[in-house]
C-alpha atoms as a PDB file:
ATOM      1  CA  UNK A   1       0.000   0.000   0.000  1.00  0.00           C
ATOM      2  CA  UNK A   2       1.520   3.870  -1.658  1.00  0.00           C
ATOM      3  CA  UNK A   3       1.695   5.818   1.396  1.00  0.00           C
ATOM      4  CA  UNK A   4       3.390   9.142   0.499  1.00  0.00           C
ATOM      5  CA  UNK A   5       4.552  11.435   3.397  1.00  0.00           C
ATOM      6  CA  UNK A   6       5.676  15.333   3.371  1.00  0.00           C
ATOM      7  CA  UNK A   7       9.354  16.392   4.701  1.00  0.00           C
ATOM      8  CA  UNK A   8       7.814  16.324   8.217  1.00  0.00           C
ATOM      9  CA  UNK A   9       6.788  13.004   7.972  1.00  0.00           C
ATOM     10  CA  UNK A  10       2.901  13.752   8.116  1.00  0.00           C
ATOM     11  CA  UNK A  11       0.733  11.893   5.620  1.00  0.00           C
ATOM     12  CA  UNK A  12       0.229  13.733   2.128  1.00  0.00           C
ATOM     13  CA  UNK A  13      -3.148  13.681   0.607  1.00  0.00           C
ATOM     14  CA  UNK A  14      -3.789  14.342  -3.274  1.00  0.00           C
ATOM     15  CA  UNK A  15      -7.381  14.999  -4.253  1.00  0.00           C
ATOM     16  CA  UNK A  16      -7.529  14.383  -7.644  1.00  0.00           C
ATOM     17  CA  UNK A  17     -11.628  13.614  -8.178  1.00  0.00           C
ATOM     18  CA  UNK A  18     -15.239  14.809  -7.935  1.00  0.00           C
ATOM     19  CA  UNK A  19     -17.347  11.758  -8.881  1.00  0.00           C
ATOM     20  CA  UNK A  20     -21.673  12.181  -8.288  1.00  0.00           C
ATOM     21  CA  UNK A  21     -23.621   8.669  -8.805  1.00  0.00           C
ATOM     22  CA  UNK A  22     -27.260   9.833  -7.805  1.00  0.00           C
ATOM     23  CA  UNK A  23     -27.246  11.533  -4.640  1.00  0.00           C
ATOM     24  CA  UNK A  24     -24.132   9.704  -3.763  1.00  0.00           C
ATOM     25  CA  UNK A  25     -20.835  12.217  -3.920  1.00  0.00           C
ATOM     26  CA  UNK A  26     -17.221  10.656  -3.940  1.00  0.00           C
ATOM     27  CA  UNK A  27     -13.416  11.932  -3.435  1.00  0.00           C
ATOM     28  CA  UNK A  28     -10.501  10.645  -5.459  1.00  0.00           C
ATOM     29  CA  UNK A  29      -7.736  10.796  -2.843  1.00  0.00           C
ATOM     30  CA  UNK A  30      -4.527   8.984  -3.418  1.00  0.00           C
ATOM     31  CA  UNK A  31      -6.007   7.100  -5.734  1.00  0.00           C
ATOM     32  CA  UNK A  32      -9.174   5.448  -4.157  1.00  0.00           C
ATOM     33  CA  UNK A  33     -12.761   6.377  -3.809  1.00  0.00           C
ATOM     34  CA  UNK A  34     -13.685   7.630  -1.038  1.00  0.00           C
ATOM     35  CA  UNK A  35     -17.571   9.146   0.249  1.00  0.00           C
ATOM     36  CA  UNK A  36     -18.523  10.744   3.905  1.00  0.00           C
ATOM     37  CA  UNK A  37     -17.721   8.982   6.579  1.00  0.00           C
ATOM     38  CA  UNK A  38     -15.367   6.655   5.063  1.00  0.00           C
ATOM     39  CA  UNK A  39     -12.025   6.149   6.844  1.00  0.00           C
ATOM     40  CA  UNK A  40      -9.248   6.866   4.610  1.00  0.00           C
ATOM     41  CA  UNK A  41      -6.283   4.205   3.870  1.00  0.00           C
ATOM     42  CA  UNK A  42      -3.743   6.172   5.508  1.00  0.00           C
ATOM     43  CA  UNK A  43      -3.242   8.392   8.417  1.00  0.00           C
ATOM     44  CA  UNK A  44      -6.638   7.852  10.433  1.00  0.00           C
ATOM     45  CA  UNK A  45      -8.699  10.577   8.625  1.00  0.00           C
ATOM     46  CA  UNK A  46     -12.474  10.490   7.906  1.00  0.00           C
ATOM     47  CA  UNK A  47     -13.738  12.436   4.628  1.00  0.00           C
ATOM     48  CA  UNK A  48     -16.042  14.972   6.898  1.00  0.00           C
ATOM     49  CA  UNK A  49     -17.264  16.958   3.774  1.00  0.00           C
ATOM     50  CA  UNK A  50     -16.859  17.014   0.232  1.00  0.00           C
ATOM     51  CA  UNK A  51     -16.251  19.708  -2.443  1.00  0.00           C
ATOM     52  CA  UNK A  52     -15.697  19.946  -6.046  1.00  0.00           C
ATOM     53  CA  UNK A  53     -12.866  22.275  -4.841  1.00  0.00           C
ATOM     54  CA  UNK A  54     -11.645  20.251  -1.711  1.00  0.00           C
ATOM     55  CA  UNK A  55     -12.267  17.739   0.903  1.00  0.00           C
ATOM     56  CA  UNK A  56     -12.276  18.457   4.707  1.00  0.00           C
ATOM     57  CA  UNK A  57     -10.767  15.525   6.698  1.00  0.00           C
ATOM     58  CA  UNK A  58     -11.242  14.912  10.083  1.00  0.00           C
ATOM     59  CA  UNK A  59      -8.765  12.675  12.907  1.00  0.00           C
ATOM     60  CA  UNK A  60      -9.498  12.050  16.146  1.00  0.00           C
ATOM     61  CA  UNK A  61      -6.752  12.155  17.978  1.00  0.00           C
ATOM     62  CA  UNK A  62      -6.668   8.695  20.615  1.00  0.00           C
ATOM     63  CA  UNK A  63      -5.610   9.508  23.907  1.00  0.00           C
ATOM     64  CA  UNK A  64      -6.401  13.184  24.251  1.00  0.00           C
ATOM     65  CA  UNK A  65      -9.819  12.897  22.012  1.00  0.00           C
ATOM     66  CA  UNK A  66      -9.014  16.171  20.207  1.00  0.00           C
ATOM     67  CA  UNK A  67     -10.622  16.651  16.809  1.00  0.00           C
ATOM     68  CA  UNK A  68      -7.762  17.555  13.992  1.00  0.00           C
ATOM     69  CA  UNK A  69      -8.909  18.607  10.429  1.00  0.00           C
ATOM     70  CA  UNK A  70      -7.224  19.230   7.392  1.00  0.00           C
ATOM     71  CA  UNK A  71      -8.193  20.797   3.861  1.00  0.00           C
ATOM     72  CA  UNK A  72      -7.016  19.265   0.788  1.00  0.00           C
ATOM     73  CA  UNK A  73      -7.700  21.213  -2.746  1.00  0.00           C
ATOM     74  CA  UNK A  74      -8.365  19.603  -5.772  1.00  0.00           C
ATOM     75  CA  UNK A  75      -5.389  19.395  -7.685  1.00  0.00           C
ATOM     76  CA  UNK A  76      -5.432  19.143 -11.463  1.00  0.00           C
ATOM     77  CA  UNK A  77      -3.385  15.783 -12.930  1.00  0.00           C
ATOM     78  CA  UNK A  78      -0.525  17.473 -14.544  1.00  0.00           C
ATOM     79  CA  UNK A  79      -0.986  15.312 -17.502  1.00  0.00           C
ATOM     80  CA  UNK A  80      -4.341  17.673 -19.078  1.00  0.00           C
ATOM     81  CA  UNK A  81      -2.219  20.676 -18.436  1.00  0.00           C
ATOM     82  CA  UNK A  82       0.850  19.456 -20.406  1.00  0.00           C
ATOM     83  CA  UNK A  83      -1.841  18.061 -23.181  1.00  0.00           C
ATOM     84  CA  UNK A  84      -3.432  21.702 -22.917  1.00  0.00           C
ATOM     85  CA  UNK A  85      -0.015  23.670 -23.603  1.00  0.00           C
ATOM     86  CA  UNK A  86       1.300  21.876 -26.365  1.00  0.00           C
ATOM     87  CA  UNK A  87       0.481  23.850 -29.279  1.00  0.00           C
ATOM     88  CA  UNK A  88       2.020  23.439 -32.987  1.00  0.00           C
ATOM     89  CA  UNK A  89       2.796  26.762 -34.967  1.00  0.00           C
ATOM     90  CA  UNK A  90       2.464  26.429 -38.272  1.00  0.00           C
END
């Protein structure tokens, strides 16, 4: 299982996708599906709310019971943008 971490060792999260089935609204993070109230892979978040823009995660923390959330944004895969710049002159 990918796990990526940041220079301080904390989990990373990449939001990459908005998917709506129905009424039912899912978050592409690192890869894997994701709707409210799952429990992600990693780092012992729960998607709290989800965005087009960004999801809001939510850890409780064990022994002291206090509630940490992060913000991820929706990054865009860097492959459209490189597909988007390439232009041919003529």
């Amino acid at each position: 299982e990918m796990c990526i971490r940041d220079r301080t060792g904390a989990v990373e999260f990449v939001y990459s996708g908005y998917i709506k089935i129905g009424p039912k609204i899912f978050a592409v993070i690192n890869g894997v599906e994701y709707a409210h109230g799952d429990e992600l892979a990693e780092g012992g978040y729960v998607v709290h709310a989800i965005d087009k823009n960004s999801v809001l995660l939510e850890r409780t923390d064990g022994p002291s019971g206090r509630k940490f959330t992060r913000r991820v944004l929706l990054v865009e895969d860097p492959t459209d943008k490189i597909r988007i710049r390439v232009v041919k002159k003529r």
